[in-house]
Structures are given as C-alpha cells and as structure tokens.
PDB file of N, CA and C in Angstrom:
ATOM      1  N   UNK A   1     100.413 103.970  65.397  1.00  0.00           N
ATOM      2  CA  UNK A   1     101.406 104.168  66.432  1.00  0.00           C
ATOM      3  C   UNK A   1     100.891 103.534  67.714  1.00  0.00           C
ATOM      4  N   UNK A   2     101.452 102.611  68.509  1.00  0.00           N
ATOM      5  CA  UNK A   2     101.051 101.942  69.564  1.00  0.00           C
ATOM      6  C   UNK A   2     102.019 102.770  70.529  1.00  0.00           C
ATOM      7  N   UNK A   3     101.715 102.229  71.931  1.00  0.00           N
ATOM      8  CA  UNK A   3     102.466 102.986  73.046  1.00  0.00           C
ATOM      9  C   UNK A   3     103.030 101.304  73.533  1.00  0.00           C
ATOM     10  N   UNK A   4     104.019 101.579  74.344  1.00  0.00           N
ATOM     11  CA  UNK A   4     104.774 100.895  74.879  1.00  0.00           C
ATOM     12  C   UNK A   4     104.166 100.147  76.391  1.00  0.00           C
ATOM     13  N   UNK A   5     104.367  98.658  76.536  1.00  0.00           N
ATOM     14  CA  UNK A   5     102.985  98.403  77.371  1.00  0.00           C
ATOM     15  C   UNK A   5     104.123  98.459  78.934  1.00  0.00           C
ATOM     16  N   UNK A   6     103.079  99.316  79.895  1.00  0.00           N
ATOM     17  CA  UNK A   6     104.122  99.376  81.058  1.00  0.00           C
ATOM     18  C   UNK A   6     102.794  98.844  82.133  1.00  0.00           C
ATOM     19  N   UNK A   7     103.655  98.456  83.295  1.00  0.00           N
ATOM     20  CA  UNK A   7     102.488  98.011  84.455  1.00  0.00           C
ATOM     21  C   UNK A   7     102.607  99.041  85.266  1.00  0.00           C
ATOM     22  N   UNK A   8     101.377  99.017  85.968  1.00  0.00           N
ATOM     23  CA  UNK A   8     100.754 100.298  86.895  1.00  0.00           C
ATOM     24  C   UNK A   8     100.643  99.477  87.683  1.00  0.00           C
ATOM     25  N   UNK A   9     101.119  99.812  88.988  1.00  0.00           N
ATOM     26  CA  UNK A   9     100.834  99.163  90.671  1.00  0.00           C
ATOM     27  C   UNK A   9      99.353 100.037  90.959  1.00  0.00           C
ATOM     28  N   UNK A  10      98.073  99.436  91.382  1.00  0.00           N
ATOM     29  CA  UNK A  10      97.489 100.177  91.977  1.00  0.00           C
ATOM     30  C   UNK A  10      97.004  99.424  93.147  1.00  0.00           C
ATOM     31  N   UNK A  11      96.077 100.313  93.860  1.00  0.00           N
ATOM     32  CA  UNK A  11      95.426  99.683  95.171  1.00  0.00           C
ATOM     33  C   UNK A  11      93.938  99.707  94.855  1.00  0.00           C
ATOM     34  N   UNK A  12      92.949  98.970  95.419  1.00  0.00           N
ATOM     35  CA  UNK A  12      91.837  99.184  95.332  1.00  0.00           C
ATOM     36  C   UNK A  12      90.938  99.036  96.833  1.00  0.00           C
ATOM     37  N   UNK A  13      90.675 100.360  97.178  1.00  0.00           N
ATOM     38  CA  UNK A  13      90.218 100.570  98.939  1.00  0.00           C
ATOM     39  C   UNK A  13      88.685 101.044  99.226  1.00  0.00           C
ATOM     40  N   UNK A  14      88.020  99.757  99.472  1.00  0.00           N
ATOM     41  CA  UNK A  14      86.605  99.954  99.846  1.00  0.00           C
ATOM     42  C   UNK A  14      86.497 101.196 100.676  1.00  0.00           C
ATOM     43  N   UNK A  15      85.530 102.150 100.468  1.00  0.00           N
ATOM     44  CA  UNK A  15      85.242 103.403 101.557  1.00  0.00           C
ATOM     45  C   UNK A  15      84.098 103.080 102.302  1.00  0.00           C
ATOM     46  N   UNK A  16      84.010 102.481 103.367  1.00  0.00           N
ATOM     47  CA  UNK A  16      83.068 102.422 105.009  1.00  0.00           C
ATOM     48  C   UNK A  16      82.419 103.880 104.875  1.00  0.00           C
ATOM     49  N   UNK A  17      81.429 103.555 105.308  1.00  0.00           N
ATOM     50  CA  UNK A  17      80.193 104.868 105.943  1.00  0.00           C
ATOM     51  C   UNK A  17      79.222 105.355 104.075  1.00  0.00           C
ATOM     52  N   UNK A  18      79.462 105.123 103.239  1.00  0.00           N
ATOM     53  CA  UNK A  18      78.524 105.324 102.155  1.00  0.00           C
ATOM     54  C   UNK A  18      77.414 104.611 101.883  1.00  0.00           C
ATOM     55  N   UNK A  19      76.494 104.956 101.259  1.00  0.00           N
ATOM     56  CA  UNK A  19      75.110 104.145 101.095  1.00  0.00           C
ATOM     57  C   UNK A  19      75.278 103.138 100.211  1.00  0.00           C
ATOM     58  N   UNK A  20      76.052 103.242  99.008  1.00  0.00           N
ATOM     59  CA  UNK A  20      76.555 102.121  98.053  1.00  0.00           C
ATOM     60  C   UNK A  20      77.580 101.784  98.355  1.00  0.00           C
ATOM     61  N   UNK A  21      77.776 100.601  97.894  1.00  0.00           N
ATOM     62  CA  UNK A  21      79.473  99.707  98.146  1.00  0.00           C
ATOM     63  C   UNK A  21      80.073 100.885  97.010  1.00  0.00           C
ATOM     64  N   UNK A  22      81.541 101.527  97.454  1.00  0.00           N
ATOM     65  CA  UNK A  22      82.417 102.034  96.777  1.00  0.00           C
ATOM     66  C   UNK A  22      83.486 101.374  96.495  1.00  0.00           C
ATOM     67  N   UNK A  23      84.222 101.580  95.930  1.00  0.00           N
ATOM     68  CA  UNK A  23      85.612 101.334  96.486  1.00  0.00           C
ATOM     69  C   UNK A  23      86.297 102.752  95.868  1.00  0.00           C
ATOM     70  N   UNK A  24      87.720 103.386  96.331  1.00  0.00           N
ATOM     71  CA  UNK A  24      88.644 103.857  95.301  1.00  0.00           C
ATOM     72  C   UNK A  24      89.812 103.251  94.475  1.00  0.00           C
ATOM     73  N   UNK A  25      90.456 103.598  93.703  1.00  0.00           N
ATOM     74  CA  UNK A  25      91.189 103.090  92.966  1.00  0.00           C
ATOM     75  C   UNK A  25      92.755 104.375  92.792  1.00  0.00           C
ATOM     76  N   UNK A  26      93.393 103.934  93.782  1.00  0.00           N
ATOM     77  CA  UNK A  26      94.693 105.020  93.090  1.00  0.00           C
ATOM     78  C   UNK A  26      96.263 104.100  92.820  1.00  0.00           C
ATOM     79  N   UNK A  27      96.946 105.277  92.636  1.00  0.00           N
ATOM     80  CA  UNK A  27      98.570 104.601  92.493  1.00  0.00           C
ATOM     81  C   UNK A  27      98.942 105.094  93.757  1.00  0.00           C
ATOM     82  N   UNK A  28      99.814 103.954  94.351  1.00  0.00           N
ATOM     83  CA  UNK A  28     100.015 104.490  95.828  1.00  0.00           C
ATOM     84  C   UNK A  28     100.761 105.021  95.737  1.00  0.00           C
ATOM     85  N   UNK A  29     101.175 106.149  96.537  1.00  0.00           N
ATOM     86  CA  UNK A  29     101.900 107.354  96.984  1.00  0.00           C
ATOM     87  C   UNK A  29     101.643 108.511  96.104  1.00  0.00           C
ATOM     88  N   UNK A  30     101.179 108.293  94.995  1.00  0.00           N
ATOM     89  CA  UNK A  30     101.224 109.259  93.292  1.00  0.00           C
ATOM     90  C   UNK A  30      99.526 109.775  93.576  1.00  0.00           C
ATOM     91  N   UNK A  31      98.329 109.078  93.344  1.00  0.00           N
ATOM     92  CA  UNK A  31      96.867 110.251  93.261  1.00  0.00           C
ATOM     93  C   UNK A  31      95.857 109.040  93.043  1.00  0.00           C
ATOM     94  N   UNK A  32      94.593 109.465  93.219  1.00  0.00           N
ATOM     95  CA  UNK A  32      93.565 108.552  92.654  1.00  0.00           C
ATOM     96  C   UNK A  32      92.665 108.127  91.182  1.00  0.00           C
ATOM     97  N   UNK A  33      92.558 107.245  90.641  1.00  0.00           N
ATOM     98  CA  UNK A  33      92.577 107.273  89.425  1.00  0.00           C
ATOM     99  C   UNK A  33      91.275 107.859  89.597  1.00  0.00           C
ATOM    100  N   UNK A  34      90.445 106.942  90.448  1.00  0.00           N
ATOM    101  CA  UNK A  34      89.029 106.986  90.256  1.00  0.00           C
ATOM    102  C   UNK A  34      88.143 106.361  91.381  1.00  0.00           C
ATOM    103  N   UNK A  35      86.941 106.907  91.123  1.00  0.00           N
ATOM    104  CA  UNK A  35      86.020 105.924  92.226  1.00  0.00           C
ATOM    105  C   UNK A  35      85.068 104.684  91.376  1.00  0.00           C
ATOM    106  N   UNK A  36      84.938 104.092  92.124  1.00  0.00           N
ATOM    107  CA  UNK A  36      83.569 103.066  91.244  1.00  0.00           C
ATOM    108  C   UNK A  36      83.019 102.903  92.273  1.00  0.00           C
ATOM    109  N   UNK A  37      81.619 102.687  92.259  1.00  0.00           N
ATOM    110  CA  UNK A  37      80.626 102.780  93.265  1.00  0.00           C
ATOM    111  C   UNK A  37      79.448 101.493  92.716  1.00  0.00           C
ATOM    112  N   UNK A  38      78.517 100.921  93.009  1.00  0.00           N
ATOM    113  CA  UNK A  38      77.857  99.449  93.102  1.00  0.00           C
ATOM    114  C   UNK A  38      76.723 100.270  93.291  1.00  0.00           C
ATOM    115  N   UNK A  39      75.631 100.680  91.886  1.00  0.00           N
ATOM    116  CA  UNK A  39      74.581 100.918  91.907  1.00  0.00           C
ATOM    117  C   UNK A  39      73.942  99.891  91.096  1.00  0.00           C
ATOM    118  N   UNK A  40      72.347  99.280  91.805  1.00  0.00           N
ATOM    119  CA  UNK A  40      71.825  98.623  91.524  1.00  0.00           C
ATOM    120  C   UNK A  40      72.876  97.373  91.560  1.00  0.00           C
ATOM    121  N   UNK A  41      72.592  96.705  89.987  1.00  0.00           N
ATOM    122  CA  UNK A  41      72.979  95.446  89.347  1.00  0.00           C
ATOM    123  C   UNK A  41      74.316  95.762  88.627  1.00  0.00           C
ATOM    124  N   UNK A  42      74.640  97.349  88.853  1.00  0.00           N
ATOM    125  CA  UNK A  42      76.009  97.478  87.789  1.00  0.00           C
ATOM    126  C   UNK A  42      77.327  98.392  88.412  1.00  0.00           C
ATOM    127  N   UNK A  43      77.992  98.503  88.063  1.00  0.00           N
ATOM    128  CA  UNK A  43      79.189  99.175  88.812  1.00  0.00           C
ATOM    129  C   UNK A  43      79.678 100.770  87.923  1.00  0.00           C
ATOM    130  N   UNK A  44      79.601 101.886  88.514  1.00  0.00           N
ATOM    131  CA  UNK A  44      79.551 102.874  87.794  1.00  0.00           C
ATOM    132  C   UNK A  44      81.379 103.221  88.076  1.00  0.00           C
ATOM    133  N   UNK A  45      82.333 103.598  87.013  1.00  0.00           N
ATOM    134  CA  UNK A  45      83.750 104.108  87.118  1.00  0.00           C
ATOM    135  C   UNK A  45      83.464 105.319  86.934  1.00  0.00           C
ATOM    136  N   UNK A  46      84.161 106.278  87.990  1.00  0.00           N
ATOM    137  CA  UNK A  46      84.198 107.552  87.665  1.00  0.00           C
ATOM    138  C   UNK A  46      85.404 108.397  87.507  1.00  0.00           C
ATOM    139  N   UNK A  47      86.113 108.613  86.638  1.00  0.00           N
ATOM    140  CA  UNK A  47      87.428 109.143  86.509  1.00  0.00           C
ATOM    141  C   UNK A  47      87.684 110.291  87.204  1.00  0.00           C
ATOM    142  N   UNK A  48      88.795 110.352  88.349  1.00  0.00           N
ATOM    143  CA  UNK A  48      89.218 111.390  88.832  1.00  0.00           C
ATOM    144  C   UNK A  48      89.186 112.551  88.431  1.00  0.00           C
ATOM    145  N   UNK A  49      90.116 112.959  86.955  1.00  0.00           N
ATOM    146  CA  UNK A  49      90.342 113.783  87.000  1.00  0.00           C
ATOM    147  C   UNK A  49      88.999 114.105  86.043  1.00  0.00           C
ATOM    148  N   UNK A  50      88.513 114.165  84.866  1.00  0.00           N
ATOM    149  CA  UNK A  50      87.517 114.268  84.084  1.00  0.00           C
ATOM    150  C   UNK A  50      86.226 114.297  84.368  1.00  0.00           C
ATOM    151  N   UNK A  51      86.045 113.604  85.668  1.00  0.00           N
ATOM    152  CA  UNK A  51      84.549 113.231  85.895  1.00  0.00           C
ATOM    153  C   UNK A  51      84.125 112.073  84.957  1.00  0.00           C
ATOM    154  N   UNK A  52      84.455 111.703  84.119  1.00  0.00           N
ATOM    155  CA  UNK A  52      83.845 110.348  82.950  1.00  0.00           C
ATOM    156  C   UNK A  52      83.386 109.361  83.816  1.00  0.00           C
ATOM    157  N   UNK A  53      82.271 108.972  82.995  1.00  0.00           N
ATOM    158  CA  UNK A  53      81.314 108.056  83.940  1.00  0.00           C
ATOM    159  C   UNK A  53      81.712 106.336  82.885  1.00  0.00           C
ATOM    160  N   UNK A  54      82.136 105.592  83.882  1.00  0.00           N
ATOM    161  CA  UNK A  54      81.901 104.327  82.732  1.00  0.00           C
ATOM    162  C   UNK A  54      81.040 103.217  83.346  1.00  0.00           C
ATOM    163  N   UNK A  55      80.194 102.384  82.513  1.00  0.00           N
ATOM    164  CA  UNK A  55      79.941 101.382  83.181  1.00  0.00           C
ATOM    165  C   UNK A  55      80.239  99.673  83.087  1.00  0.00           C
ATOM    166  N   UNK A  56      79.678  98.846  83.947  1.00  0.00           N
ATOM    167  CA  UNK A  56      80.230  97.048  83.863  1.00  0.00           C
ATOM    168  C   UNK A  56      79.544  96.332  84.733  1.00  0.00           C
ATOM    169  N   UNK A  57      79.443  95.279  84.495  1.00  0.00           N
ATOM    170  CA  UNK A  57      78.857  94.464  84.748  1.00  0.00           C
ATOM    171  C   UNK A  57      79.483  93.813  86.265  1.00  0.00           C
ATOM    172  N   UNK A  58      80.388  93.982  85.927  1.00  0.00           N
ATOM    173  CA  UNK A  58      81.415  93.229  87.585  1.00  0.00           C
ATOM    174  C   UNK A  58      82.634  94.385  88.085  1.00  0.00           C
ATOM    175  N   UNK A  59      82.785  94.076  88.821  1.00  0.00           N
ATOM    176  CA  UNK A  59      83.899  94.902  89.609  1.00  0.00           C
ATOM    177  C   UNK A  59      85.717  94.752  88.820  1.00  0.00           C
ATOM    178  N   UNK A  60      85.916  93.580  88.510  1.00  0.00           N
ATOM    179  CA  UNK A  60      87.174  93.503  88.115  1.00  0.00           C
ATOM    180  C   UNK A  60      86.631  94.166  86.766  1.00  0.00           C
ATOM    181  N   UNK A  61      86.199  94.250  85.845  1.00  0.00           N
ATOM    182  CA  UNK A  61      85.702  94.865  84.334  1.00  0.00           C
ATOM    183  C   UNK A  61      85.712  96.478  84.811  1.00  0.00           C
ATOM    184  N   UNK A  62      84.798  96.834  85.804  1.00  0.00           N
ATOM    185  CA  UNK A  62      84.696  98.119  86.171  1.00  0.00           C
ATOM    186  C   UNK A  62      86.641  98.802  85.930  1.00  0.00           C
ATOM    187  N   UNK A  63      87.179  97.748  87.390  1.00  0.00           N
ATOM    188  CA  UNK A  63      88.514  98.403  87.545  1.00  0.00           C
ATOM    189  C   UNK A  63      89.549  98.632  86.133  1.00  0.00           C
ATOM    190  N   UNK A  64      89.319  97.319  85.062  1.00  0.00           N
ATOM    191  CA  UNK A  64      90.086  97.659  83.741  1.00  0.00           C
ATOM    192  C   UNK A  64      89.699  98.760  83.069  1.00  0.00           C
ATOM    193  N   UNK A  65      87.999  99.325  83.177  1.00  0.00           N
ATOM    194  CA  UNK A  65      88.136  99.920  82.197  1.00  0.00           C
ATOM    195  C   UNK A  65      88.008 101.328  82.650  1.00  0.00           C
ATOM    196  N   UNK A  66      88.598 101.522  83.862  1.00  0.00           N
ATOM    197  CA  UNK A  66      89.087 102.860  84.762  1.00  0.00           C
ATOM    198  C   UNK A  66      90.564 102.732  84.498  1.00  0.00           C
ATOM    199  N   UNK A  67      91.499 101.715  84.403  1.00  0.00           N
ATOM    200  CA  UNK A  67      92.909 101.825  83.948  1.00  0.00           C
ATOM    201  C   UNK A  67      92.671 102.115  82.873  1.00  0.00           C
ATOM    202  N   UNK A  68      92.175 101.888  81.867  1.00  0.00           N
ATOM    203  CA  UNK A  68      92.363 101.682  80.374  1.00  0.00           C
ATOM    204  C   UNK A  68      91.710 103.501  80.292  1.00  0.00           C
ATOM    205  N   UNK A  69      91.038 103.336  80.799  1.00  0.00           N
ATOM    206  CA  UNK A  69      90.296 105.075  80.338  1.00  0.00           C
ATOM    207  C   UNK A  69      91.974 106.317  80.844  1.00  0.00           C
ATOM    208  N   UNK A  70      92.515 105.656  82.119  1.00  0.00           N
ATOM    209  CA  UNK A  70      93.406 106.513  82.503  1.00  0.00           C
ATOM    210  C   UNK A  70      94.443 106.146  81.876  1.00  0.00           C
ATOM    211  N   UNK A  71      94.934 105.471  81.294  1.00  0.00           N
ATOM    212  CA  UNK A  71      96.444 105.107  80.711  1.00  0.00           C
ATOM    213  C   UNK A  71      96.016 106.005  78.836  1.00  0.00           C
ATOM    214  N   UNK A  72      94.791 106.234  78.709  1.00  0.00           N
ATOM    215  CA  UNK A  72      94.595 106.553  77.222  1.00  0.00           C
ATOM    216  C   UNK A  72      94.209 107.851  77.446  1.00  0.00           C
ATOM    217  N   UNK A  73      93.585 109.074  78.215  1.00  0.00           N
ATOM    218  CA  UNK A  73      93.273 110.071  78.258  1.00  0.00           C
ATOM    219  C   UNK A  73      93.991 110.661  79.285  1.00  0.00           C
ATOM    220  N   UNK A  74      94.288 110.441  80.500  1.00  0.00           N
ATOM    221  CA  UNK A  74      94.595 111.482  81.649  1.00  0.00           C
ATOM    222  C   UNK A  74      95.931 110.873  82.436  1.00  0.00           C
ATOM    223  N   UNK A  75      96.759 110.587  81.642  1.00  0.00           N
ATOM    224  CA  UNK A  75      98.340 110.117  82.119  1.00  0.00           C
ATOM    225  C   UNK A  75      99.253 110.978  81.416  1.00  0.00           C
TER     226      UNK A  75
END
C-alpha cells in the first residue's frame, strides 16, 4: 500500500545566539517539524514531536530526512 505523494511548504530558519549553527524547520502557520543543529562534521535532525535523533552528512540530506521521518511517523 503506498500513500499518495502530496507537497509540504516548509521554511527553514537559522536560530542566532546558539553555540552550534541550528536552524528550525516548520510548516508555516501549522508547528515545527524539527530542529537540526551542525555538530562537528555532521548535522544532527531532531524530530519535534518524538525527540528522534537522525543523522547526514549535509544540510539539504539532514532537511529530507526530517520530512521523510515526519510525513512517515508523526503526520
């Protein structure tokens, strides 16, 4: 059984004043998916609602696989 493929508008908003580069990741006006944060050499995704930790190598990889974790568990 597959799901039906729909697009998600999101934003992605660096947070100023933290010790690591962050950014967040939400749907605007609706909630935040998640944070990813720039430790070391790798980029850690952290799912809003779950806490799930994922990791990647680059920032755009980070952000897919924070959609992909939220479109398959917490939507």
């Amino acid at each position: 059984m597959s799901r039906k493929l729909e697009s998600i508008d999101i934003e992605v908003n660096e947070k100023k004043g933290v010790a690591n580069p962050t950014w967040e990741v939400i749907i605007p006006g609706k909630r935040s998916i998640g944070v990813i944060e720039q430790v070391e050499e790798r980029y850690r995704a952290v799912s809003s609602k779950n806490k799930h930790s994922l990791y990647s190598k680059t920032l755009e990889s980070a952000i897919n696989e924070l959609l992909s974790y939220f479109t398959l568990h917490e939507k």
